[in-house]
N, C-alpha and C. Protein backbone atom coordinates (compact mmCIF):
# COMPACT_ATOMS: atom_id res chain seq x y z
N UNK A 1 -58.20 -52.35 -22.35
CA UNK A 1 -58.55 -52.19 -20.94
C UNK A 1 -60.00 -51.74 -20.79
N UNK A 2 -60.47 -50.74 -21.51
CA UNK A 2 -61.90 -50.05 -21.70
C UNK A 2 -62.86 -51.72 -21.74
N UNK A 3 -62.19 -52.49 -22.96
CA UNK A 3 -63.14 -53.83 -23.07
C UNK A 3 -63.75 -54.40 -21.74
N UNK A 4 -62.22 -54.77 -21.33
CA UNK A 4 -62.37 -55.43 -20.18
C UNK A 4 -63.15 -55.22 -19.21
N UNK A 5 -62.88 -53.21 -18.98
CA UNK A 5 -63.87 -53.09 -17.77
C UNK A 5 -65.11 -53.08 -18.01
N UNK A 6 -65.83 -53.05 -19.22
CA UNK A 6 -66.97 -53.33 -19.41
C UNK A 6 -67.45 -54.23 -19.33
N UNK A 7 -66.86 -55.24 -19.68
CA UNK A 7 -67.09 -56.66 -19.27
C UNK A 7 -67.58 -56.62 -18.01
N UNK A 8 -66.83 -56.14 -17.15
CA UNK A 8 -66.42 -56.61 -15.95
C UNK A 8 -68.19 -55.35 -14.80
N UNK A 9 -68.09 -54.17 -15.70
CA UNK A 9 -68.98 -53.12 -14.62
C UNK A 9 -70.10 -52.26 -15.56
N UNK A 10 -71.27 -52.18 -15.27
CA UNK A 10 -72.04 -51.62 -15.83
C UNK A 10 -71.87 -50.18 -16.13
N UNK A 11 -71.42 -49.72 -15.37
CA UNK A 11 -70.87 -48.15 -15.22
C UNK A 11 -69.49 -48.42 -15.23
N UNK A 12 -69.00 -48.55 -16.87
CA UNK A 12 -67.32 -49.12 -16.78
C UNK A 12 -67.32 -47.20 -17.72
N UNK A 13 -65.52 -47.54 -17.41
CA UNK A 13 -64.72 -46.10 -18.26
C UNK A 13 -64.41 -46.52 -19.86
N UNK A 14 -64.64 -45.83 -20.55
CA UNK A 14 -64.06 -46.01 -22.17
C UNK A 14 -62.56 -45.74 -22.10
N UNK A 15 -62.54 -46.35 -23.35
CA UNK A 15 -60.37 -45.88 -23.85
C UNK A 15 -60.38 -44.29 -23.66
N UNK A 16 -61.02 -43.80 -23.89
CA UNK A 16 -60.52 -41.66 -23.58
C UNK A 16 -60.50 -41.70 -21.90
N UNK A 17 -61.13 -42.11 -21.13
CA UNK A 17 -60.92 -42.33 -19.55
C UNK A 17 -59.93 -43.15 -19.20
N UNK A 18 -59.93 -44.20 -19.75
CA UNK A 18 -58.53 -44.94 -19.04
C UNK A 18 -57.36 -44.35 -19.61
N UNK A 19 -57.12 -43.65 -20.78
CA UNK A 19 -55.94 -43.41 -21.50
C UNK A 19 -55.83 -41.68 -20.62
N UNK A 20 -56.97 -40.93 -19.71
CA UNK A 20 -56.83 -39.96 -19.28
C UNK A 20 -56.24 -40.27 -17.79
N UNK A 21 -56.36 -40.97 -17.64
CA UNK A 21 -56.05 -41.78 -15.77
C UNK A 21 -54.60 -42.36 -15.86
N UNK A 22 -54.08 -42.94 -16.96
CA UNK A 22 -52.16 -43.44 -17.39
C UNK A 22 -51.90 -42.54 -17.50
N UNK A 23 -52.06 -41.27 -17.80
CA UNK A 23 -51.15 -40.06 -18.65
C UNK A 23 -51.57 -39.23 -16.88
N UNK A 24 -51.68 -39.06 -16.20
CA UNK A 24 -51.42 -38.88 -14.73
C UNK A 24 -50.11 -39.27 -14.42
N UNK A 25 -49.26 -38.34 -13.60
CA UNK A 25 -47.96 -38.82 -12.70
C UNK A 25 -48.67 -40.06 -11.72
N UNK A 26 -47.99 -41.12 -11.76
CA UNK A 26 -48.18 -41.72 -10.35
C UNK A 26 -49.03 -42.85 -10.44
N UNK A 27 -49.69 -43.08 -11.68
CA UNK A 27 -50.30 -43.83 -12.08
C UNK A 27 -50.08 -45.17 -13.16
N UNK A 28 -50.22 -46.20 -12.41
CA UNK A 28 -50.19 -47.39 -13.34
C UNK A 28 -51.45 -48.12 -13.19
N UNK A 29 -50.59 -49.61 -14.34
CA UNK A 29 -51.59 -50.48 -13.71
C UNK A 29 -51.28 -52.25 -14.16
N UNK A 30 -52.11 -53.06 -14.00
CA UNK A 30 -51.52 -54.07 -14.53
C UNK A 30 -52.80 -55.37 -15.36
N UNK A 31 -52.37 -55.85 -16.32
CA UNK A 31 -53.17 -56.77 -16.74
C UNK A 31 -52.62 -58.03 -16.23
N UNK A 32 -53.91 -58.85 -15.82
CA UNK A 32 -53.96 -60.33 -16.20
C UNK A 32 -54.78 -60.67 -17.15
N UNK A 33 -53.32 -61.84 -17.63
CA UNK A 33 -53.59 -62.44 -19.38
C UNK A 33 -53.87 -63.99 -19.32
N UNK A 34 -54.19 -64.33 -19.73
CA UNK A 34 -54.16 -66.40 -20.39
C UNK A 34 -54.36 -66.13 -21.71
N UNK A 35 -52.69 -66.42 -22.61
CA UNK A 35 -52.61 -66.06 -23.71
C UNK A 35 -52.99 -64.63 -24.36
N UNK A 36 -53.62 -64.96 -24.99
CA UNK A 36 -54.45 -63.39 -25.47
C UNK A 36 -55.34 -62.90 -24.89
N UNK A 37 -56.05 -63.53 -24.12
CA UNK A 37 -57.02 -63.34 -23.79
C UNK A 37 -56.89 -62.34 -22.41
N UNK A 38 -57.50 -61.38 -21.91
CA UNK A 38 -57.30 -60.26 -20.90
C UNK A 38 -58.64 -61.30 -19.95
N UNK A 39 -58.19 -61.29 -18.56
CA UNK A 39 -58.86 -61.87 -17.62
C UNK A 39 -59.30 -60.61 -16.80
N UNK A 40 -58.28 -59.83 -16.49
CA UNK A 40 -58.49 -58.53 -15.23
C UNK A 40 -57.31 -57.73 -15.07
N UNK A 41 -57.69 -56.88 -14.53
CA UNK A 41 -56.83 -55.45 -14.51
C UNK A 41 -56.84 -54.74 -12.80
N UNK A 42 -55.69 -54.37 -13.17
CA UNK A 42 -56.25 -53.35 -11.72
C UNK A 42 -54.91 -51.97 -12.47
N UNK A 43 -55.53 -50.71 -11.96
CA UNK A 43 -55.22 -49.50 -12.00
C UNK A 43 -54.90 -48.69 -10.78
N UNK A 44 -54.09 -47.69 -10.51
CA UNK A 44 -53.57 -47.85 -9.46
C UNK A 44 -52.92 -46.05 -9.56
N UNK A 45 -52.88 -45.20 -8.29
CA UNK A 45 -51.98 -44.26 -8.45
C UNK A 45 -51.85 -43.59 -7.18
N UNK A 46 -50.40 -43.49 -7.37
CA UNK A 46 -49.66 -43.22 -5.84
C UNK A 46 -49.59 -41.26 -5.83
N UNK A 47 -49.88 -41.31 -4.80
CA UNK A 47 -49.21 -39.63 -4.57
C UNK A 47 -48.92 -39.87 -2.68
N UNK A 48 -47.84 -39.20 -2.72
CA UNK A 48 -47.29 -39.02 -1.70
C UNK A 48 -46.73 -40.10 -1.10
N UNK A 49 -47.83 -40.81 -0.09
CA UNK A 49 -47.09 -42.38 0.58
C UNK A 49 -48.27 -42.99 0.55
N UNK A 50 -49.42 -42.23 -0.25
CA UNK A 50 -50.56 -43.33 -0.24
C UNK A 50 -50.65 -44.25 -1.63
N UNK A 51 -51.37 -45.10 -1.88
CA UNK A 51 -51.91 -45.93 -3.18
C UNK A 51 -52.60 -45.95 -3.30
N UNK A 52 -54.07 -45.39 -4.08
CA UNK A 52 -55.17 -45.76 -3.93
C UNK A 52 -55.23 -46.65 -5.81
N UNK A 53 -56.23 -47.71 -5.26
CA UNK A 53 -56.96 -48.55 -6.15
C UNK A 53 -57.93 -47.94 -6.72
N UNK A 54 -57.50 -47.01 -8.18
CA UNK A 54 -58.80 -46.61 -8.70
C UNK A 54 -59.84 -48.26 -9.34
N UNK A 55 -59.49 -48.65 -10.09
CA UNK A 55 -60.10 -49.98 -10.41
C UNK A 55 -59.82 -51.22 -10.00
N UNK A 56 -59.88 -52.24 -9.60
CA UNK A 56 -60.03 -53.27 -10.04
C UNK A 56 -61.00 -54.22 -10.62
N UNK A 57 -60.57 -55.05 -11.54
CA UNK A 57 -61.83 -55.68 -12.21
C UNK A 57 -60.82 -57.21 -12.91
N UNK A 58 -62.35 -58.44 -12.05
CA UNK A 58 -61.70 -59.75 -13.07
C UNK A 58 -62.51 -60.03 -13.27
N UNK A 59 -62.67 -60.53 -15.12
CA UNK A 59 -64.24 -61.07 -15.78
C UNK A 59 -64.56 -62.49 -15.12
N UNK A 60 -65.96 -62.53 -15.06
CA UNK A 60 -66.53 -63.28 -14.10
C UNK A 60 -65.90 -64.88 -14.40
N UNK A 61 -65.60 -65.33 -15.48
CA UNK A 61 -65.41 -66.92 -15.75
C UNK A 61 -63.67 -66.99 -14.96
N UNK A 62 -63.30 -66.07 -15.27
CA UNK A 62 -61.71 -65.93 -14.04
C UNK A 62 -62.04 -65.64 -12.50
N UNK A 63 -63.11 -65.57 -12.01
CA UNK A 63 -63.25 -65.36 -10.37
C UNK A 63 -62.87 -66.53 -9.70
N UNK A 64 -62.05 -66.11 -8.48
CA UNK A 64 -62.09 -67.14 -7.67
C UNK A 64 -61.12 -67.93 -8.07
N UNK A 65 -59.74 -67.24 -8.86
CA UNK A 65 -59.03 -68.68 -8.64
C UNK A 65 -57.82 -68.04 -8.96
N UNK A 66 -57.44 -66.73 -8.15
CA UNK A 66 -56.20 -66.18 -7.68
C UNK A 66 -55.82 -64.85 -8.50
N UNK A 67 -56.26 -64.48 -9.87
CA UNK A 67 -56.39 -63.72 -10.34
C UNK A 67 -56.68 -62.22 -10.08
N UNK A 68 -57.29 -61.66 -8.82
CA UNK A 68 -57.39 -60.84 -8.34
C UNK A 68 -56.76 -60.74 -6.94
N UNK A 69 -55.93 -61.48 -6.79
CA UNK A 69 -55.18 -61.76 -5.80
C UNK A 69 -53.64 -61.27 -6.12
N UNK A 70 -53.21 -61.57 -7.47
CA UNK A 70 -52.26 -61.77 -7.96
C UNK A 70 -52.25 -60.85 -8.64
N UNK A 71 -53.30 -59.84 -9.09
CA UNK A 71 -53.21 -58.02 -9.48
C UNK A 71 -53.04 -57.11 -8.21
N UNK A 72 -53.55 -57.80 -7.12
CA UNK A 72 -53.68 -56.32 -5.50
C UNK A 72 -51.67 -56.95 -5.06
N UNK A 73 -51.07 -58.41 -5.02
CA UNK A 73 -49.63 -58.57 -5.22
C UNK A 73 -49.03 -57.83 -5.94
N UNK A 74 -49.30 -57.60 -7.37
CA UNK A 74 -48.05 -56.49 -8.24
C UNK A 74 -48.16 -54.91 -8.02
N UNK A 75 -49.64 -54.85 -8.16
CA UNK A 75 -49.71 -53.67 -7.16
C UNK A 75 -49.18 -53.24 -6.11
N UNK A 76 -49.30 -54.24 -5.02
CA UNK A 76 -48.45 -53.71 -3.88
C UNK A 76 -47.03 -53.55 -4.15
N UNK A 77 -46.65 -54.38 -4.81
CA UNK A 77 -45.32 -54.57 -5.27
C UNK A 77 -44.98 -53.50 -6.00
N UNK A 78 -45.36 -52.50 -6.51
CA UNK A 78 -44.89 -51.47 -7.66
C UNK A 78 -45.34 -49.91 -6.57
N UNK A 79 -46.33 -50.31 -5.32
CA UNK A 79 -46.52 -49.02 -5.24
C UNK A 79 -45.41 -48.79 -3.80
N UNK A 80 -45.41 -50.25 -3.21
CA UNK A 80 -43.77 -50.32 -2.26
C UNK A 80 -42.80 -49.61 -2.73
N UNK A 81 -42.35 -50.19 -4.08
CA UNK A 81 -41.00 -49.45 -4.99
C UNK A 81 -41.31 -47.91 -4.65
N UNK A 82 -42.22 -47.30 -5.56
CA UNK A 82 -42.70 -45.99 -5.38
C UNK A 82 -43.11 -44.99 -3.96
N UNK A 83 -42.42 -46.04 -3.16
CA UNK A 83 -42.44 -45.52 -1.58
C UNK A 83 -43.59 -45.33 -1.04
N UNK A 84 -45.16 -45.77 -1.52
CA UNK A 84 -46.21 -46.00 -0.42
C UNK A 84 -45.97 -46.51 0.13
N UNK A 85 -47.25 -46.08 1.52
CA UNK A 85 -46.85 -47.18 2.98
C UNK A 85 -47.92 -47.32 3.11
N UNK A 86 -48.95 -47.05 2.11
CA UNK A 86 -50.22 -47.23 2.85
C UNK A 86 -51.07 -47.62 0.65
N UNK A 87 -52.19 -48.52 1.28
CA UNK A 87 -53.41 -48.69 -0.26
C UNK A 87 -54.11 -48.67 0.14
N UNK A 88 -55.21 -48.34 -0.64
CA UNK A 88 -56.78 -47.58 0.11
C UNK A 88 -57.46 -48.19 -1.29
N UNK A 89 -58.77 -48.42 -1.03
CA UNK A 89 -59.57 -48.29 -2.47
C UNK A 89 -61.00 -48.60 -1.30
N UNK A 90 -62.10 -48.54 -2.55
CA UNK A 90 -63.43 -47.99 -1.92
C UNK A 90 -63.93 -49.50 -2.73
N UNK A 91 -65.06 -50.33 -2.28
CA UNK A 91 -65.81 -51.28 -2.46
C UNK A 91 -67.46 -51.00 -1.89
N UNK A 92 -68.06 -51.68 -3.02
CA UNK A 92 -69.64 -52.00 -2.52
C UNK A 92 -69.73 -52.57 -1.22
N UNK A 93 -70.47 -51.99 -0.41
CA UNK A 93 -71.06 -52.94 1.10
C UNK A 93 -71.47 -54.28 0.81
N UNK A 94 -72.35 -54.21 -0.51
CA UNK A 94 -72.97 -55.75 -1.14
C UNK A 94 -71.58 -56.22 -1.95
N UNK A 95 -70.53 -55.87 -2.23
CA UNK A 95 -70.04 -56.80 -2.63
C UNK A 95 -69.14 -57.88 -1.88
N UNK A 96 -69.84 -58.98 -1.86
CA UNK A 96 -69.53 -59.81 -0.56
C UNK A 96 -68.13 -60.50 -0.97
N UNK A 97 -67.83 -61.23 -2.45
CA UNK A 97 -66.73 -61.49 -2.90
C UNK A 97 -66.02 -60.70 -3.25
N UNK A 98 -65.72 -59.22 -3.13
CA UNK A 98 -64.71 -59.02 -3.65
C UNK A 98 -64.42 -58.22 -2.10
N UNK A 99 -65.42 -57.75 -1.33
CA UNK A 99 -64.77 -57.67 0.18
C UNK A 99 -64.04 -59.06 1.06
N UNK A 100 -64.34 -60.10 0.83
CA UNK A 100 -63.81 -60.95 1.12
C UNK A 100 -62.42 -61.12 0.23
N UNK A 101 -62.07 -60.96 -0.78
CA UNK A 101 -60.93 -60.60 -1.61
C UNK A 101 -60.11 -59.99 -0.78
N UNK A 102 -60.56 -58.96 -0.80
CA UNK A 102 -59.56 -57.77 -0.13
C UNK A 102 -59.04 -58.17 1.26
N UNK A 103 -60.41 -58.46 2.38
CA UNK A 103 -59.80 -58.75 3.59
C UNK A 103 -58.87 -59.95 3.74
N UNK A 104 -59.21 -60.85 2.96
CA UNK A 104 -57.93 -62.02 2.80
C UNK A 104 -56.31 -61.55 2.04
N UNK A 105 -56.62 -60.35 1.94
CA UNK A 105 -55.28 -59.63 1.70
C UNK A 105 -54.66 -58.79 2.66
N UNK A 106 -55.34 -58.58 3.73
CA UNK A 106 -55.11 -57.86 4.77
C UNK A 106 -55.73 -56.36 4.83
N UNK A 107 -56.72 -56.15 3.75
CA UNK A 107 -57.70 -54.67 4.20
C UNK A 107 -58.38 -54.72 5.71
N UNK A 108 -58.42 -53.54 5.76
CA UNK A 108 -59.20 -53.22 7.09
C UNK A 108 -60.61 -52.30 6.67
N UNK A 109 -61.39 -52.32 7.23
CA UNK A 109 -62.26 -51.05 7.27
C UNK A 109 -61.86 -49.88 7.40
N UNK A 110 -61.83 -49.10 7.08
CA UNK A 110 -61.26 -47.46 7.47
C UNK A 110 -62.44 -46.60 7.64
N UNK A 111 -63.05 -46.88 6.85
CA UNK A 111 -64.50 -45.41 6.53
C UNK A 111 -65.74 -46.27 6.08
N UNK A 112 -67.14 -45.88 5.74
CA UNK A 112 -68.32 -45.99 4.91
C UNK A 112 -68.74 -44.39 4.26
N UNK A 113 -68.66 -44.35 3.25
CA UNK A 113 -69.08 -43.63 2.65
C UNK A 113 -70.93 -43.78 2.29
N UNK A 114 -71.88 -43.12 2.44
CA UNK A 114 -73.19 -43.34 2.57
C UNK A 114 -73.68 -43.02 1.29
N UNK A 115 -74.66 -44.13 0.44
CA UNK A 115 -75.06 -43.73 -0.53
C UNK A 115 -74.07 -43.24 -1.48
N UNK A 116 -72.88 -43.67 -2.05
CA UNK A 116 -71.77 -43.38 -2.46
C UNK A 116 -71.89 -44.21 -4.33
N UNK A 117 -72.35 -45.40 -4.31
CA UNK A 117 -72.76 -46.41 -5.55
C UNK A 117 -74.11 -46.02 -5.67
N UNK A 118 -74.38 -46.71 -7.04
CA UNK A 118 -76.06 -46.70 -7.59
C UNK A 118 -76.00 -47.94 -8.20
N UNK A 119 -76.54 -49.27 -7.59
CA UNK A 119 -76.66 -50.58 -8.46
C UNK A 119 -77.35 -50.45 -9.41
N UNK A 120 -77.24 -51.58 -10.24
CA UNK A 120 -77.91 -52.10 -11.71
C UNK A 120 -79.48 -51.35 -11.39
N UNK A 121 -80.01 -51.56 -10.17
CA UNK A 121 -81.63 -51.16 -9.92
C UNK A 121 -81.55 -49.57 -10.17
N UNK A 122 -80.53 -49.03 -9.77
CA UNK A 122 -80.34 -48.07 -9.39
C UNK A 122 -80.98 -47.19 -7.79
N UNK A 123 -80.69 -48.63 -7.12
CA UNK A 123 -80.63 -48.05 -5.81
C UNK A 123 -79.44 -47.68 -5.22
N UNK A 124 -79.40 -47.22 -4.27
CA UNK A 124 -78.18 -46.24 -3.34
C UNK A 124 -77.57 -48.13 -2.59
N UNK A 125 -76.04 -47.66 -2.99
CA UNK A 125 -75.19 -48.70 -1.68
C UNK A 125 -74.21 -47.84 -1.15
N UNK A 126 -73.99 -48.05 0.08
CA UNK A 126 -72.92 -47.62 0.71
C UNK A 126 -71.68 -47.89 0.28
N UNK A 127 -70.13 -47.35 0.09
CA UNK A 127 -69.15 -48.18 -0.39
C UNK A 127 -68.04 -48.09 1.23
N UNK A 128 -67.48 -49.13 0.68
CA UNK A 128 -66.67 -49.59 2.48
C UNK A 128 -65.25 -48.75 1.23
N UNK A 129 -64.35 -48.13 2.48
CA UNK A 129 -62.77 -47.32 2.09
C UNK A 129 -62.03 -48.70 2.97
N UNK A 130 -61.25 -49.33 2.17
CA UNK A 130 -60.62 -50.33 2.98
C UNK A 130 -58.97 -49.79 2.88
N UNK A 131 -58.33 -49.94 3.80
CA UNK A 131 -57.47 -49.45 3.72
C UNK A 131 -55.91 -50.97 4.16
N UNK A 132 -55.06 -50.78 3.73
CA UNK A 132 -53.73 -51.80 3.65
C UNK A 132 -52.40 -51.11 4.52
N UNK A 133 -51.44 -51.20 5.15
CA UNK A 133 -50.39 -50.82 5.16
C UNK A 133 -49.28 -51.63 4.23
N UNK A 134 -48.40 -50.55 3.57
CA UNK A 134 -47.47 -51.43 3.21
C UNK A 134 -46.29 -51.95 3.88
């Protein structure tokens, strides 16, 4: 999973961070595979009746063709079971495809957090809190 998200984010978590974020109550997550090969992940942990999306991530040659569509589905699907009614996760303002991701899943805007990211330049982006009902 550590691989993957590196793949996937410049400021990704190592195996001692992701293996510290599973060993949390309330927390899962799920891979997408083609064969052996790991495409994307999403991570995930419920407390109370909320869900928040700590990660998601799909390596770039898998974008765009349902794969991150079909991780925020099992997700919802596992954090329903676990009695959320509500998923939240935080996105780049610039990230135009993967906000479009989300809102074709039914996110809303909820919040902007100001100066919240630091891109590759290491300039300041705002991140959008999108929020889901379940």
């Amino acid at each position: 999973m550590a691989e993957l998200h590196r793949r996937c984010f410049a400021d990704s978590w190592d195996a001692q961070a992701m293996a510290g974020l599973l060993a949390n109550p309330g927390t899962f997550g799920f891979l997408c595979v083609d064969g052996d090969d790991p495409l994307g992940l999403v991570l995930c942990r419920v407390a109370a009746d909320e869900c928040e999306i700590l990660t998601i991530s799909v390596v770039e040659t898998a974008r765009r063709k349902g794969n991150g569509a079909r991780l925020l589905d099992a997700a919802q699907a596992k954090a329903r079971k676990a009695f959320a009614r509500h998923m939240f996760l935080e996105v780049g303002a610039a990230n135009t495809a993967a906000r479009s991701l989300y809102e074709d899943c039914g996110f809303t805007l909820a919040g902007r957090r100001g100066n919240y990211y630091r891109n590759a330049d290491g300039k300041a982006e705002d991140a959008l809190v999108l929020r889901l009902n379940l």
